[in-house]
C-alpha atoms as a PDB file:
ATOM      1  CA  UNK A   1    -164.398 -12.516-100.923  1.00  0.00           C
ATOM      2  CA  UNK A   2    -164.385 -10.856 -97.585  1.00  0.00           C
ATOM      3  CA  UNK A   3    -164.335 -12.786 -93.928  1.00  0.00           C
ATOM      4  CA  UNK A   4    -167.122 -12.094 -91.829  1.00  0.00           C
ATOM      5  CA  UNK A   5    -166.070 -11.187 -87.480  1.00  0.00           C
ATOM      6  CA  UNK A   6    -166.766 -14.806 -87.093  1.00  0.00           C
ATOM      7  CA  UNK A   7    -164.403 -15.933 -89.690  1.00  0.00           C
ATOM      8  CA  UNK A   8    -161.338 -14.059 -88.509  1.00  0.00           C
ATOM      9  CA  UNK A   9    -161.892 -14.565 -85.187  1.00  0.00           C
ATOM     10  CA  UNK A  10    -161.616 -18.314 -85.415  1.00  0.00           C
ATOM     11  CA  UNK A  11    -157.967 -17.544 -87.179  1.00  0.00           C
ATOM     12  CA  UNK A  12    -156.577 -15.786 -84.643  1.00  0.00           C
ATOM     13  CA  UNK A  13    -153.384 -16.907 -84.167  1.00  0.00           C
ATOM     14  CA  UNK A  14    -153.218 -19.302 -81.051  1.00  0.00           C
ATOM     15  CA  UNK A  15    -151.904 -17.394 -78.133  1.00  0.00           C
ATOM     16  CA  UNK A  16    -151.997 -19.703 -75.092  1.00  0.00           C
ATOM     17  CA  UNK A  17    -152.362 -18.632 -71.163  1.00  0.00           C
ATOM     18  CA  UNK A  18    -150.111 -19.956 -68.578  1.00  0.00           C
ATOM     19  CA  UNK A  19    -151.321 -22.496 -66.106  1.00  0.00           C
ATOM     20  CA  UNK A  20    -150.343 -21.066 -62.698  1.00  0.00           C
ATOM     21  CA  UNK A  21    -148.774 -23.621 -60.376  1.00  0.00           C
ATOM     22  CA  UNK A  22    -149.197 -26.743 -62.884  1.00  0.00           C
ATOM     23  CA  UNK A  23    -148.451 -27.999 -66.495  1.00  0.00           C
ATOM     24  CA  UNK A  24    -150.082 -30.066 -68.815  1.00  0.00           C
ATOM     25  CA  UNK A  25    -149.293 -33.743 -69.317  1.00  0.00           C
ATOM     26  CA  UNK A  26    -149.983 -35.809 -72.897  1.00  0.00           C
ATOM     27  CA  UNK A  27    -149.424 -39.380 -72.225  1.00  0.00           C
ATOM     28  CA  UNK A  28    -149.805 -41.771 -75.610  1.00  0.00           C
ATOM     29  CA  UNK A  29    -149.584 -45.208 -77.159  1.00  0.00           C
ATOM     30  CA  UNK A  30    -150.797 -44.662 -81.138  1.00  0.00           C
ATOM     31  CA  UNK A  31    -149.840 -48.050 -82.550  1.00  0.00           C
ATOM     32  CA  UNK A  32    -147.836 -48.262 -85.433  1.00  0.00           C
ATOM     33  CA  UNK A  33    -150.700 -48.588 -88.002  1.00  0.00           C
ATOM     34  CA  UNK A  34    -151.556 -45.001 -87.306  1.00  0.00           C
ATOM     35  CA  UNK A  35    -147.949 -43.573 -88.059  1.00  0.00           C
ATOM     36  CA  UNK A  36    -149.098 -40.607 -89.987  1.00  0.00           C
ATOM     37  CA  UNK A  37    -151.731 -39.621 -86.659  1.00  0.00           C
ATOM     38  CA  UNK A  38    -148.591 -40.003 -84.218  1.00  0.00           C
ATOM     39  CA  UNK A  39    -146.279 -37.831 -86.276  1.00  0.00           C
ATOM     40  CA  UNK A  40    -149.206 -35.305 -86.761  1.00  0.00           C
ATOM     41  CA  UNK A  41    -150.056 -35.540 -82.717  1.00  0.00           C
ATOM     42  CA  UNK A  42    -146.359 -35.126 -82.034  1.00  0.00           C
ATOM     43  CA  UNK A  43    -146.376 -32.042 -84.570  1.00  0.00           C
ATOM     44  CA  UNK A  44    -149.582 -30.564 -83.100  1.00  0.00           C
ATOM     45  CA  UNK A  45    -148.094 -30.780 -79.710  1.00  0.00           C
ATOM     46  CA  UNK A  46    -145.370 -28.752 -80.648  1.00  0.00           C
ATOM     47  CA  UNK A  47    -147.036 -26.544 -82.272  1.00  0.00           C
ATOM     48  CA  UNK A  48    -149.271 -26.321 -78.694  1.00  0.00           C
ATOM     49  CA  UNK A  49    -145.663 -25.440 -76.871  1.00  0.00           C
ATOM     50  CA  UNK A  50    -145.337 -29.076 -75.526  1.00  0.00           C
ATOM     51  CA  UNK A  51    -141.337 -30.368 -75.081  1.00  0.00           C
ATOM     52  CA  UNK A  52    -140.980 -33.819 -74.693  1.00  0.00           C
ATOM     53  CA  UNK A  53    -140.027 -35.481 -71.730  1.00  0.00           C
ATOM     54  CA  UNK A  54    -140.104 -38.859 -73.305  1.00  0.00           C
ATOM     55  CA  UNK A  55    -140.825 -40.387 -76.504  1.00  0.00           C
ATOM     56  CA  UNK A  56    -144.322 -40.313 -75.540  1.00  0.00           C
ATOM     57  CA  UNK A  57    -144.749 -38.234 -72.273  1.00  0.00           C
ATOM     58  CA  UNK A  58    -144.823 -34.936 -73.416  1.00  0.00           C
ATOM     59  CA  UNK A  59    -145.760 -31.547 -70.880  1.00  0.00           C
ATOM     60  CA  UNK A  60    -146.610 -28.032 -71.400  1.00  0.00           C
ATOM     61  CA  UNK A  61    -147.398 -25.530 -69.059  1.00  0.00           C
ATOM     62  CA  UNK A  62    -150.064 -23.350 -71.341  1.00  0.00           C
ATOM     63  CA  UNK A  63    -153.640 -23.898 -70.625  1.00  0.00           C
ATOM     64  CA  UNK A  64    -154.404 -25.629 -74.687  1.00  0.00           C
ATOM     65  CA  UNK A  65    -157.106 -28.299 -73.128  1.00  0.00           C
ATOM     66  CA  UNK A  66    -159.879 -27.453 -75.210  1.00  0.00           C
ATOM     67  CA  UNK A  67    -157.446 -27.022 -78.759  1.00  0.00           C
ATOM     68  CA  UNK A  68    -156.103 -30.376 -77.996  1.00  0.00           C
ATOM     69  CA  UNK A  69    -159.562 -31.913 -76.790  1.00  0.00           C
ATOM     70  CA  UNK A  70    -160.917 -30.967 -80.015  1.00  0.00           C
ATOM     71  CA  UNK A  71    -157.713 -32.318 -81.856  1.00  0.00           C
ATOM     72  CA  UNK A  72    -157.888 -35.669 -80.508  1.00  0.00           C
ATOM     73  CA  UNK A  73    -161.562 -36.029 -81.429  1.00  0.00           C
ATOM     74  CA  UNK A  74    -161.015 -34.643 -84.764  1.00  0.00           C
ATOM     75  CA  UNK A  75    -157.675 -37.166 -85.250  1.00  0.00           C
ATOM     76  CA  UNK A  76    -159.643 -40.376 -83.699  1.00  0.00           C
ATOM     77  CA  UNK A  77    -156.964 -40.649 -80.808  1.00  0.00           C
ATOM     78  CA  UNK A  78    -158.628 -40.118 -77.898  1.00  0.00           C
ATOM     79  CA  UNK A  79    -158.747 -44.021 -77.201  1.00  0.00           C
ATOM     80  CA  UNK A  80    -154.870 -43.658 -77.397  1.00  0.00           C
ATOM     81  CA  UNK A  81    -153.695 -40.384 -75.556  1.00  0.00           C
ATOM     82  CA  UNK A  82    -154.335 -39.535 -71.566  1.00  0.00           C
ATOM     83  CA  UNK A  83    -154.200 -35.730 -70.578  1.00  0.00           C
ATOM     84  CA  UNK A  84    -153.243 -34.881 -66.879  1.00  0.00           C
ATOM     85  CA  UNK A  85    -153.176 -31.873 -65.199  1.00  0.00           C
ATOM     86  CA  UNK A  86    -150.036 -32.046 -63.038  1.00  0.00           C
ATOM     87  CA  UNK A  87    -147.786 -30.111 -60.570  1.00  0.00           C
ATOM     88  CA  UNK A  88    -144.351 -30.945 -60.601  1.00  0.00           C
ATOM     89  CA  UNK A  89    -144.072 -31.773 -56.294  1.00  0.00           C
ATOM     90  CA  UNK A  90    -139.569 -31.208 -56.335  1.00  0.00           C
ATOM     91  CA  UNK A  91    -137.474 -29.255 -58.171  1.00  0.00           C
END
């Protein structure tokens, strides 16, 4: 089997653009119960070139809203994760 344009054009590798002037910030509270979702969330951020600030503040400054949009929805954690746009305001 062959993949269509379509196909391997969805698994492009993920190359992120750079937000200019701001970052991205992934605020979360996934209760204990859901475990396996946090570690996956944590790994997914990562993966989306996130470095943790705290053990749940995490910031990025590549422009992955609509992967991580569609992550959270797909995960059912969007009742537990906040996503800011921020801009760091001192040094």
């Amino acid at each position: 089997p062959l993949l269509t344009e379509k196909g391997q054009a969805k698994l492009q590798r993920y190359r992120p653009k750079k937000l200019h002037g701001a970052q991205l910030m992934a605020v979360f509270d996934i209760p204990e119960n859901e475990r396996i979702k946090r570690q996956r969330f944590r790994a997914v951020l990562r993966e989306f070139k996130f470095e943790q600030v705290q053990k749940s503040v995490w910031v990025s400054e590549y422009d992955c809203q609509q992967y991580l949009q569609l992550e959270l929805k797909q995960s059912n954690l969007s009742d537990y994760v906040i996503v800011y746009e921020v801009s760091r305001l001192f040094p």
